[in-house]
PDB file of N, CA and C in Angstrom:
ATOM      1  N   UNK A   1     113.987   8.733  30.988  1.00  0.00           N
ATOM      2  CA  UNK A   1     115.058   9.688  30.928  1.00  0.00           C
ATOM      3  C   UNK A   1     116.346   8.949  30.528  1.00  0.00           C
ATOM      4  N   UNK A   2     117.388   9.719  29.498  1.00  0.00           N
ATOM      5  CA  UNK A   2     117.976   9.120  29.328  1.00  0.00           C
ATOM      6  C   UNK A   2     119.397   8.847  30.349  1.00  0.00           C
ATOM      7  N   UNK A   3     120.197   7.783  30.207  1.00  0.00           N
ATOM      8  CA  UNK A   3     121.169   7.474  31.045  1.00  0.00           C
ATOM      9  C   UNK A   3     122.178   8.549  31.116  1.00  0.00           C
ATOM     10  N   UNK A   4     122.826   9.061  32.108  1.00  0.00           N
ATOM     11  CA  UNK A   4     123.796  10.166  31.965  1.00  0.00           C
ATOM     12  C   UNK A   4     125.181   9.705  31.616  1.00  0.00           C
ATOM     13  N   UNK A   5     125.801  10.479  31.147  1.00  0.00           N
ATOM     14  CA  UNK A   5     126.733  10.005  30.252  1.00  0.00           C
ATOM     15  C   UNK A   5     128.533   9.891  31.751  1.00  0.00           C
ATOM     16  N   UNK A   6     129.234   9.010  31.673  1.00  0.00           N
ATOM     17  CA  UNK A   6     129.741   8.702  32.408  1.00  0.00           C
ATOM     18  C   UNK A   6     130.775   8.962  31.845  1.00  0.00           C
ATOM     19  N   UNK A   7     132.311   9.286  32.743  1.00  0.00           N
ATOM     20  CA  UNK A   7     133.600   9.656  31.919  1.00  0.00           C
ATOM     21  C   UNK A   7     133.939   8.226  30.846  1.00  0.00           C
ATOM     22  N   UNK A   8     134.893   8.412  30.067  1.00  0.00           N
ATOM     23  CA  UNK A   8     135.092   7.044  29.228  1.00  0.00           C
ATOM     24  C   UNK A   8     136.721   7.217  29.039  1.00  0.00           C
ATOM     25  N   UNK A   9     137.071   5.926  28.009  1.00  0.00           N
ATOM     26  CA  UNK A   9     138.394   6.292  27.531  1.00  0.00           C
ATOM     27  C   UNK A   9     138.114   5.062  26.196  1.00  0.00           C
ATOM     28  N   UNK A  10     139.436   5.575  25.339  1.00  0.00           N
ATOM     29  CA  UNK A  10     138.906   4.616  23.846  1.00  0.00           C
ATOM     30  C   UNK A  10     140.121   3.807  24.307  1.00  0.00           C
ATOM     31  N   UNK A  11     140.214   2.670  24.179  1.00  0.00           N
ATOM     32  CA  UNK A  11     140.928   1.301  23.856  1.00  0.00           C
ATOM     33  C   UNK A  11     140.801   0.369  22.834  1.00  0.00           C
ATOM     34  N   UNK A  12     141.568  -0.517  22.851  1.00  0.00           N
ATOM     35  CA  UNK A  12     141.306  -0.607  21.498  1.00  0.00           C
ATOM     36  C   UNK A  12     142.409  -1.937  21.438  1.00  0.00           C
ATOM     37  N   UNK A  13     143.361  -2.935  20.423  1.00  0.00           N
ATOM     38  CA  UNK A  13     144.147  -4.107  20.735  1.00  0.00           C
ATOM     39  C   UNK A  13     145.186  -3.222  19.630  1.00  0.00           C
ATOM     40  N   UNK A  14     146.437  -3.465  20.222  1.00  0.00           N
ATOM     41  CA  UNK A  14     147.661  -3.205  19.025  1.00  0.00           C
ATOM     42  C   UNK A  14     147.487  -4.447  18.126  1.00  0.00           C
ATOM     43  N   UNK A  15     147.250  -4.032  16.431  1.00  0.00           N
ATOM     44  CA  UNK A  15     146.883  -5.037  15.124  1.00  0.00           C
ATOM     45  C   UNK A  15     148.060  -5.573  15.308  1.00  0.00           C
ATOM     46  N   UNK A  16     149.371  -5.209  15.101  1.00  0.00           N
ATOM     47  CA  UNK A  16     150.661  -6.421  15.160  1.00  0.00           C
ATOM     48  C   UNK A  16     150.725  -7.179  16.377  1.00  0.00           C
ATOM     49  N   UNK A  17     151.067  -6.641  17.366  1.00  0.00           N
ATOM     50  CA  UNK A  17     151.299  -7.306  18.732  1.00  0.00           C
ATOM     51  C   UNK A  17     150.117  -7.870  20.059  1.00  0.00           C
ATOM     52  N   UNK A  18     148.377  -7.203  19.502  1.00  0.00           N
ATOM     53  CA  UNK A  18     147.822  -7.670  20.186  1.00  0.00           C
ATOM     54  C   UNK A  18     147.539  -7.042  21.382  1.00  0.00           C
ATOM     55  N   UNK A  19     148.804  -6.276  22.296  1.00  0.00           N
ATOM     56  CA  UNK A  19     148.343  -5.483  23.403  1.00  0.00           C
ATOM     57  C   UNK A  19     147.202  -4.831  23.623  1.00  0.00           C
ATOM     58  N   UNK A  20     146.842  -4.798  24.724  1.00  0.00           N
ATOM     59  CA  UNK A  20     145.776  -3.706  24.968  1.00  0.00           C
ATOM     60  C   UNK A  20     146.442  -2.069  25.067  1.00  0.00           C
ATOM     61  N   UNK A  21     145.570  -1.251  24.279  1.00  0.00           N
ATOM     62  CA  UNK A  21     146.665   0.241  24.032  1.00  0.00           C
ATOM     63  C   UNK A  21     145.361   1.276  24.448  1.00  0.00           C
ATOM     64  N   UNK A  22     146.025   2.160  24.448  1.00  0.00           N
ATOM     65  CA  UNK A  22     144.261   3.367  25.164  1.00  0.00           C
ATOM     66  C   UNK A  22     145.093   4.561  24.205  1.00  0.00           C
ATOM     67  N   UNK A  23     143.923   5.089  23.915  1.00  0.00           N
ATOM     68  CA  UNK A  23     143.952   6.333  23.483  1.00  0.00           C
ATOM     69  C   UNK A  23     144.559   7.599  23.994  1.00  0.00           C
ATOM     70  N   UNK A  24     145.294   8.437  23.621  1.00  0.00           N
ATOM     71  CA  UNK A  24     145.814   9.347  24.525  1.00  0.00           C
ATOM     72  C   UNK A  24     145.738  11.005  23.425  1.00  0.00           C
ATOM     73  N   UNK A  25     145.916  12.087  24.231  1.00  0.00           N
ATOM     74  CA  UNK A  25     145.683  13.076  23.297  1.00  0.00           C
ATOM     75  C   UNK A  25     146.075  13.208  21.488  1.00  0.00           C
ATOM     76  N   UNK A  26     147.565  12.572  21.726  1.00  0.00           N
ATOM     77  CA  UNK A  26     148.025  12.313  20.653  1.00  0.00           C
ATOM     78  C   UNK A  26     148.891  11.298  20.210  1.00  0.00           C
ATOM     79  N   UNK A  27     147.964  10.283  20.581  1.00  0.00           N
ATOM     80  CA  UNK A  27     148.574   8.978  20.261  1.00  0.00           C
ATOM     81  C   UNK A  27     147.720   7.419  20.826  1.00  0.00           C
ATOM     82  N   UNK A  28     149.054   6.764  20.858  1.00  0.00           N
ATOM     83  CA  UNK A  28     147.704   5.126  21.806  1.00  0.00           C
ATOM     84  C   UNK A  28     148.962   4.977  22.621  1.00  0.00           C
ATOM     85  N   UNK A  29     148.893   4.572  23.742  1.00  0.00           N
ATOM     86  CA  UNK A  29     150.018   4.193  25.118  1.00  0.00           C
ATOM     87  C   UNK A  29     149.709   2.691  25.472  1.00  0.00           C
ATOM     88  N   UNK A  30     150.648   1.900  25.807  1.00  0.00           N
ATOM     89  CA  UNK A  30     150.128   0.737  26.954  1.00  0.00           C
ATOM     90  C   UNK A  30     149.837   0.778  27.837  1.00  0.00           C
ATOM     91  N   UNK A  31     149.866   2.344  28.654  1.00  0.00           N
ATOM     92  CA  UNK A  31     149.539   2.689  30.214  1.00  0.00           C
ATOM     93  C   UNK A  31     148.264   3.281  30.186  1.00  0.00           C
ATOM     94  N   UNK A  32     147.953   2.694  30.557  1.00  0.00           N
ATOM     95  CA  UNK A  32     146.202   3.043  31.054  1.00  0.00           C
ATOM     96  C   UNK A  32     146.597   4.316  31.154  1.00  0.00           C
ATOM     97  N   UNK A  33     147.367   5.027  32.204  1.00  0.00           N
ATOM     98  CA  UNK A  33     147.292   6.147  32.822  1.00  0.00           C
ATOM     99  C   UNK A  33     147.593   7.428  31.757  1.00  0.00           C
ATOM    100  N   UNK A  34     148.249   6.890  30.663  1.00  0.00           N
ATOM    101  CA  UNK A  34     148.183   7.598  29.712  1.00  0.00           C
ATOM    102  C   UNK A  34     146.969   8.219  28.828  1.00  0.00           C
ATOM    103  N   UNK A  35     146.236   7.507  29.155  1.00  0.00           N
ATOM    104  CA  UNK A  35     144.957   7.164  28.450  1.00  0.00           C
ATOM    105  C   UNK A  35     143.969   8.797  28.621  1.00  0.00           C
ATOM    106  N   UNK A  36     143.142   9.502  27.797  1.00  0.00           N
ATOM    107  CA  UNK A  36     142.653  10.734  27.740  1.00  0.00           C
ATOM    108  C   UNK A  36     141.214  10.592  28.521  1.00  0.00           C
ATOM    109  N   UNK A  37     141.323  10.820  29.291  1.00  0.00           N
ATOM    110  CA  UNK A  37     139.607  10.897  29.968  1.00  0.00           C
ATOM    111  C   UNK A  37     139.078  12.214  29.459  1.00  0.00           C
ATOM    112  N   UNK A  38     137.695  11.167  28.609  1.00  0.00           N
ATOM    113  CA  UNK A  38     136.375  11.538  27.708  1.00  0.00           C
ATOM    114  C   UNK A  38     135.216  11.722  28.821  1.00  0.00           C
ATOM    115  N   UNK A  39     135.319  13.290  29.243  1.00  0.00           N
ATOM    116  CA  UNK A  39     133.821  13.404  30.037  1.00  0.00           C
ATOM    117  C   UNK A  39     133.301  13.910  29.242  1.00  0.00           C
ATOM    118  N   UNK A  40     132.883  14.501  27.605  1.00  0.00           N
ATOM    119  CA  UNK A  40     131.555  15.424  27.045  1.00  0.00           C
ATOM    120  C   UNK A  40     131.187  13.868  25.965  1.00  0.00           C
ATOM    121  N   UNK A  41     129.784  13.509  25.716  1.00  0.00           N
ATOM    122  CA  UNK A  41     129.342  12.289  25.080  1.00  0.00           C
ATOM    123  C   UNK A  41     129.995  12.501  23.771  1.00  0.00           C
ATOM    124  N   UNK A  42     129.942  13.905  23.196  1.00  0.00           N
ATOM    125  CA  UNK A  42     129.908  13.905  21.632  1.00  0.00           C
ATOM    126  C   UNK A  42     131.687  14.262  21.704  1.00  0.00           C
ATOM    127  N   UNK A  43     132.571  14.465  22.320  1.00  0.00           N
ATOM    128  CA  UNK A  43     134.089  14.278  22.391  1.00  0.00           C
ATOM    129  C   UNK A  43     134.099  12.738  22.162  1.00  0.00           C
ATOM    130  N   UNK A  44     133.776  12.282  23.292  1.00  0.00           N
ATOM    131  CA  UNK A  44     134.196  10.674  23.276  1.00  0.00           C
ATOM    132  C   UNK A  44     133.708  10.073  21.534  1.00  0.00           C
ATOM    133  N   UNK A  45     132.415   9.838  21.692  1.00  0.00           N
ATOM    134  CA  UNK A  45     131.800   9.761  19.751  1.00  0.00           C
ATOM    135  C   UNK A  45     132.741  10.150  18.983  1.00  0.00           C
ATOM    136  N   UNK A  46     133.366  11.458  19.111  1.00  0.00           N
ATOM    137  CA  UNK A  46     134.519  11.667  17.949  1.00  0.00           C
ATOM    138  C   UNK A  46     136.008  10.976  18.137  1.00  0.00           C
ATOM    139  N   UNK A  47     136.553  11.217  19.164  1.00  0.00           N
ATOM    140  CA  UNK A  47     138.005  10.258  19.553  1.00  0.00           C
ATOM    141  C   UNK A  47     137.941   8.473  19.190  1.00  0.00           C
ATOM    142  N   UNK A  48     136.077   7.806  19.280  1.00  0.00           N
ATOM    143  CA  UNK A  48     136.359   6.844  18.918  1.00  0.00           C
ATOM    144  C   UNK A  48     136.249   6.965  17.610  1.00  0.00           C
ATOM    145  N   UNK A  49     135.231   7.631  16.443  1.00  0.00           N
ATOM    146  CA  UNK A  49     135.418   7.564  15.864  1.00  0.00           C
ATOM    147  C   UNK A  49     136.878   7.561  14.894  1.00  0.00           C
ATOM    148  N   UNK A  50     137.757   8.971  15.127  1.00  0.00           N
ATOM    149  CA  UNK A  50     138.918   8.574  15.175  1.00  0.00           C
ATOM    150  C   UNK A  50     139.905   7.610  15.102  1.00  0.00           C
ATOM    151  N   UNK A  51     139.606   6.642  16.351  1.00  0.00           N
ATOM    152  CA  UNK A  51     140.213   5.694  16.546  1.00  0.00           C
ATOM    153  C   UNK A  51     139.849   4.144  15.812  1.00  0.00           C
ATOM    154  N   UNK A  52     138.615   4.447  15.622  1.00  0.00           N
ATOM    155  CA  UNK A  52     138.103   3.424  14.642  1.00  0.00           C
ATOM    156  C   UNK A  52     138.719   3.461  13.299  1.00  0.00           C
ATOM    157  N   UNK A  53     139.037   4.535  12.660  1.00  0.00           N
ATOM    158  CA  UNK A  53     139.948   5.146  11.582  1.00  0.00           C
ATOM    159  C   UNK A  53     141.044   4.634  11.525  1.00  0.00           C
ATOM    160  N   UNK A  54     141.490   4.244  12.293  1.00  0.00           N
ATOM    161  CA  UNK A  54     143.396   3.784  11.959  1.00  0.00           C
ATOM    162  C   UNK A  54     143.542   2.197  12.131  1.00  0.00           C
ATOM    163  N   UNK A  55     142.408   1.858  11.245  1.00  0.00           N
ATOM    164  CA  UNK A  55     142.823   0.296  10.872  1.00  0.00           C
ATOM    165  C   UNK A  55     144.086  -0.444  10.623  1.00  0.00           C
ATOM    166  N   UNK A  56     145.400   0.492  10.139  1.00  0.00           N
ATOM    167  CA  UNK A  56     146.422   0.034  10.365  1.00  0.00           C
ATOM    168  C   UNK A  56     146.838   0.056  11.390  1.00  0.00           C
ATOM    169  N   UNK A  57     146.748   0.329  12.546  1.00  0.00           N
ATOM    170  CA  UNK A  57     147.386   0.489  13.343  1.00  0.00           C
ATOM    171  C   UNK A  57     146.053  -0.220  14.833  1.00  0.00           C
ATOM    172  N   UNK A  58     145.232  -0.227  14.555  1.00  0.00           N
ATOM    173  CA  UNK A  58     144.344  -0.787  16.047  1.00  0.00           C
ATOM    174  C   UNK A  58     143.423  -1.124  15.732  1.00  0.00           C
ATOM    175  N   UNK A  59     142.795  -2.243  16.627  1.00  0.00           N
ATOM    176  CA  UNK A  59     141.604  -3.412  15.785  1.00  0.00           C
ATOM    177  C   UNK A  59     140.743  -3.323  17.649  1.00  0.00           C
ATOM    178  N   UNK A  60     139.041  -3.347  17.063  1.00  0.00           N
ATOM    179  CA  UNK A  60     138.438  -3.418  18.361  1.00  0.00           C
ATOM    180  C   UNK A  60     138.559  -2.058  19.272  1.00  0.00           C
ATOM    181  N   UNK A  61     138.369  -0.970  18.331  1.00  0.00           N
ATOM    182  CA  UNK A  61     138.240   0.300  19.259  1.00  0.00           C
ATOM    183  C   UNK A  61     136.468   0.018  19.944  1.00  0.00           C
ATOM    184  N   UNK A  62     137.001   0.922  21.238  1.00  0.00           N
ATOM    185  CA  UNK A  62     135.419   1.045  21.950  1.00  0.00           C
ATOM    186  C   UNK A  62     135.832   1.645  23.080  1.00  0.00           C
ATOM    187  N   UNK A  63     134.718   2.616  23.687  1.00  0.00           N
ATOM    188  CA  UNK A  63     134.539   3.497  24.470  1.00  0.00           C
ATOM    189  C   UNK A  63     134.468   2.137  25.930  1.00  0.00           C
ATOM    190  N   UNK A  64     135.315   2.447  27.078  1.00  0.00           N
ATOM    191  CA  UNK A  64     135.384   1.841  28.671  1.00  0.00           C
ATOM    192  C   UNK A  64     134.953   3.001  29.191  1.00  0.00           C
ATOM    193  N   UNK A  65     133.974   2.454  30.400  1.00  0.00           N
ATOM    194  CA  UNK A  65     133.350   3.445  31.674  1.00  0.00           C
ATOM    195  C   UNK A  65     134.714   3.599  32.370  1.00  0.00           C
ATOM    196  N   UNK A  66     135.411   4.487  32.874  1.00  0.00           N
ATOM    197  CA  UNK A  66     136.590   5.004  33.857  1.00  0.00           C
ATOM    198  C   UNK A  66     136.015   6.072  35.159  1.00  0.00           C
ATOM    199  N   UNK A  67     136.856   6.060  35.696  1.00  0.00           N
ATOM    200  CA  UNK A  67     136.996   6.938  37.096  1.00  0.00           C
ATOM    201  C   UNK A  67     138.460   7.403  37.181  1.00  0.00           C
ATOM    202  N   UNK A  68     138.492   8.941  37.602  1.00  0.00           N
ATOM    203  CA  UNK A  68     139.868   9.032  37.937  1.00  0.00           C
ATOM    204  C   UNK A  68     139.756   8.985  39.224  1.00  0.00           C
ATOM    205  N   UNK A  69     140.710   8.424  40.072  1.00  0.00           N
ATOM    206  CA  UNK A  69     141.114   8.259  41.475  1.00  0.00           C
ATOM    207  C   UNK A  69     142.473   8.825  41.716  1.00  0.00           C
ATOM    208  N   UNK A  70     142.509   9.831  42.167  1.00  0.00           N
ATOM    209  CA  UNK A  70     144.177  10.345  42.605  1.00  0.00           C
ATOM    210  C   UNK A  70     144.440  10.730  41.654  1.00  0.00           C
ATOM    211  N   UNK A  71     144.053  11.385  40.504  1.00  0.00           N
ATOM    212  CA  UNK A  71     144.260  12.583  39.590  1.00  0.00           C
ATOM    213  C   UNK A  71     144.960  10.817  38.121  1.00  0.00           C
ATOM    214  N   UNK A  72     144.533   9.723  38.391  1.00  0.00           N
ATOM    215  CA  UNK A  72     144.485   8.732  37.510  1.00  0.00           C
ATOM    216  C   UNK A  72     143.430   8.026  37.053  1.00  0.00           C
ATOM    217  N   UNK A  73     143.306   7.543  36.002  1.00  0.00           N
ATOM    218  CA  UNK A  73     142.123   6.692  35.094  1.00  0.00           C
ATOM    219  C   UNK A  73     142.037   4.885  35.625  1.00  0.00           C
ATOM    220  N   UNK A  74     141.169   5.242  36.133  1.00  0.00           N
ATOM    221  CA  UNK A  74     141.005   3.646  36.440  1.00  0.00           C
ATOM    222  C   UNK A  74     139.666   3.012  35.886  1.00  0.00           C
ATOM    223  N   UNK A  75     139.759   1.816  35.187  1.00  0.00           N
ATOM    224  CA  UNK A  75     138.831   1.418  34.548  1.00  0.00           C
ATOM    225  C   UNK A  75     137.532   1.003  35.605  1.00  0.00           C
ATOM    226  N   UNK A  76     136.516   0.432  34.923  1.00  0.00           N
ATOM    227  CA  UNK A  76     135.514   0.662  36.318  1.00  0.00           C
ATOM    228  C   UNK A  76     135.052  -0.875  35.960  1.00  0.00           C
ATOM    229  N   UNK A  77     135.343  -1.646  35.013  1.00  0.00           N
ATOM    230  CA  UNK A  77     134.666  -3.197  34.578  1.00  0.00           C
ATOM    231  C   UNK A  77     135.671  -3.872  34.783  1.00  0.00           C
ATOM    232  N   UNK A  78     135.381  -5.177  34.793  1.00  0.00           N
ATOM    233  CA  UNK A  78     136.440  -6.322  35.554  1.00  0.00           C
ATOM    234  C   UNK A  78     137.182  -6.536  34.181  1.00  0.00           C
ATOM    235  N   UNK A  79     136.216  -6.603  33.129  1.00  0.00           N
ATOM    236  CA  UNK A  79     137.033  -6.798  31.856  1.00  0.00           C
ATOM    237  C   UNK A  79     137.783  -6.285  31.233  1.00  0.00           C
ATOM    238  N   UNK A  80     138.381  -5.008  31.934  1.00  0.00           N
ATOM    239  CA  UNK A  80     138.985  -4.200  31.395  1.00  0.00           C
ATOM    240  C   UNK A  80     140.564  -4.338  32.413  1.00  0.00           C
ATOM    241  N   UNK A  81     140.048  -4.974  33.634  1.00  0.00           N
ATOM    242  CA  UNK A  81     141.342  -5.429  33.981  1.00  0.00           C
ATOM    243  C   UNK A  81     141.831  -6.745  33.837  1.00  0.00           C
ATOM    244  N   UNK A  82     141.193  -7.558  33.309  1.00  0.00           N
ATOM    245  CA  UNK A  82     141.718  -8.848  32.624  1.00  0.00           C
ATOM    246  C   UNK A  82     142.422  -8.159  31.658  1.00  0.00           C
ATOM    247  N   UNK A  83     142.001  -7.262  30.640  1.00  0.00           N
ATOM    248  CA  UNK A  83     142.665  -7.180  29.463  1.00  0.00           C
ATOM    249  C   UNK A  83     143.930  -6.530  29.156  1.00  0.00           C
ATOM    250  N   UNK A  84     143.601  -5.809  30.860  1.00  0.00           N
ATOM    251  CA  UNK A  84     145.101  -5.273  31.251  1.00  0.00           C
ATOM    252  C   UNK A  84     146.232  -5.977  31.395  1.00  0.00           C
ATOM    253  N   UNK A  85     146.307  -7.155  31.903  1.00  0.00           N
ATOM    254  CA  UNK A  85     146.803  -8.263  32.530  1.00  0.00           C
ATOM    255  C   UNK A  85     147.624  -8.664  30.781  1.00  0.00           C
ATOM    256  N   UNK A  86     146.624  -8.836  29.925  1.00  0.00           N
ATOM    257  CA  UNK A  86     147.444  -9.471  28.588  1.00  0.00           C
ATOM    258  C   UNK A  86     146.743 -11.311  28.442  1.00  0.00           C
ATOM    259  N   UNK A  87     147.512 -11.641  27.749  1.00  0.00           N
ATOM    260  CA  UNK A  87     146.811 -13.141  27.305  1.00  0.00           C
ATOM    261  C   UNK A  87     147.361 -13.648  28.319  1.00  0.00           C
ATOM    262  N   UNK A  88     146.938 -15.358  28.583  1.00  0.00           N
ATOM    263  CA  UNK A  88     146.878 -15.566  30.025  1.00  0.00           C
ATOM    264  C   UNK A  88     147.752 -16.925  29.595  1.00  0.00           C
ATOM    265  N   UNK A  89     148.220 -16.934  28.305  1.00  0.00           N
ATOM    266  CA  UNK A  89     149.255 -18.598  28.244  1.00  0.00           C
ATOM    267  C   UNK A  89     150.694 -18.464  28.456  1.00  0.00           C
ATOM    268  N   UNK A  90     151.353 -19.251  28.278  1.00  0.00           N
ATOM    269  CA  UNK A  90     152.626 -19.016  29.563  1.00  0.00           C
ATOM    270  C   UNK A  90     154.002 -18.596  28.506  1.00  0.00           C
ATOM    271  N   UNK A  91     153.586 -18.461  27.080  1.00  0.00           N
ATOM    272  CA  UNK A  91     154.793 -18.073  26.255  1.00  0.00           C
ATOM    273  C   UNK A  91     154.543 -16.649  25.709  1.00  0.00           C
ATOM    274  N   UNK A  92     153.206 -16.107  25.864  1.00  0.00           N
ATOM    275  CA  UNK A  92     153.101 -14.903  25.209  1.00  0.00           C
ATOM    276  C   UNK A  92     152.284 -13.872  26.086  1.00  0.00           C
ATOM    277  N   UNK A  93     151.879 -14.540  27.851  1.00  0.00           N
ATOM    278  CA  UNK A  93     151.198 -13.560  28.538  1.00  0.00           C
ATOM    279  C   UNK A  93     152.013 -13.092  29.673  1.00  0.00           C
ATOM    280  N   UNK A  94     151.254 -12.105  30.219  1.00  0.00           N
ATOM    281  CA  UNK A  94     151.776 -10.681  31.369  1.00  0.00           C
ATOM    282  C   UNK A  94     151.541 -11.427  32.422  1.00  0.00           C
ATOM    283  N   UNK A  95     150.823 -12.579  32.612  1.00  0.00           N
ATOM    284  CA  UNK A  95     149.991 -12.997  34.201  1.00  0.00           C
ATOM    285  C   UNK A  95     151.567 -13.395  34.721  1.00  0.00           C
ATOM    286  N   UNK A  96     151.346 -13.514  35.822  1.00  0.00           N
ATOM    287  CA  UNK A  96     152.057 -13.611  36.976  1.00  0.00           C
ATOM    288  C   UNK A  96     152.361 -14.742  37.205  1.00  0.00           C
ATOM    289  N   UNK A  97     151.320 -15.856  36.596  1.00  0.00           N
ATOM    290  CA  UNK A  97     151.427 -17.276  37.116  1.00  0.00           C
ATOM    291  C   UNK A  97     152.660 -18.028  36.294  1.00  0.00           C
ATOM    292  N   UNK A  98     153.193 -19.059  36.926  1.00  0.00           N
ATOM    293  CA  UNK A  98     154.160 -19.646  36.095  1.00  0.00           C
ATOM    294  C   UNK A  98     153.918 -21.016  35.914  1.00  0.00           C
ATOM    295  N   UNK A  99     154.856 -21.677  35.408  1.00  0.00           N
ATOM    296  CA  UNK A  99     154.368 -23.131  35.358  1.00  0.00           C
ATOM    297  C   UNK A  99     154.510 -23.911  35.981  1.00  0.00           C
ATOM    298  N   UNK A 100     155.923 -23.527  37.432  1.00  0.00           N
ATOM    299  CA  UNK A 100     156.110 -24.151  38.737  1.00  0.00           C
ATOM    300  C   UNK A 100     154.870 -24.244  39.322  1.00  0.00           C
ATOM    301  N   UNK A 101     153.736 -22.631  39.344  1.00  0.00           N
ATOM    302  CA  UNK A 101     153.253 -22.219  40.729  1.00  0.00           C
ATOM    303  C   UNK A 101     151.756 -23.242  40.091  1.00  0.00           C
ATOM    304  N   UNK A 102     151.617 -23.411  38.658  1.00  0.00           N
ATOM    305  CA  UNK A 102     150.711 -24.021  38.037  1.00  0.00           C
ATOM    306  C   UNK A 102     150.319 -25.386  38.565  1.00  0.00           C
ATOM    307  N   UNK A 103     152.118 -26.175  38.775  1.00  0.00           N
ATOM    308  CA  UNK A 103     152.219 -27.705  38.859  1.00  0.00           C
ATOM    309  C   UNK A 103     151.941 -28.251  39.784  1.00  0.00           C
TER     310      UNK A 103
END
């Protein structure tokens, strides 16, 4: 039997800047929470397709497993909150760490 289809959301990297950006009804956001939760299989199939479409603008579209919790989208893979986080070196990433707390 086949696997049942689980809510999703499309993400995808901003082509100039690299961010991680999510799909939203009409547009791409940096806030997750912005992001359109895909519960029918053949919706999601079309939004990525979609999103696969705007090569100028977003590189690495693909469907994430989500959950909403408290009427919000929360991703459900660890890798999806690393990627939240941003690059992890100390001149161009979001992490928290610095180079004091490093030393």
């Amino acid at each position: 039997m086949p696997k049942a289809f689980t809510p999703k959301i499309v993400t995808a990297n901003d082509l100039l800047k690299g961010d991680v950006i999510y799909q939203t009804v009409d547009g791409w956001s940096r806030d997750l929470h912005d992001a359109e939760v895909l519960t029918d299989e053949a919706h999601a199939d079309l939004r990525l397709i979609e999103g696969s479409q705007q090569s100028g603008q977003v590189v690495g579209v693909y469907l994430a497993d989500t959950v909403v919790e408290d009427g919000q989208p929360t991703t459900t893979h660890f890798r999806e909150a690393f990627r939240a986080k941003g690059p992890s070196n100390y001149v161009d990433g979001k992490q928290e760490t610095t180079k004091q707390e490093v030393a």
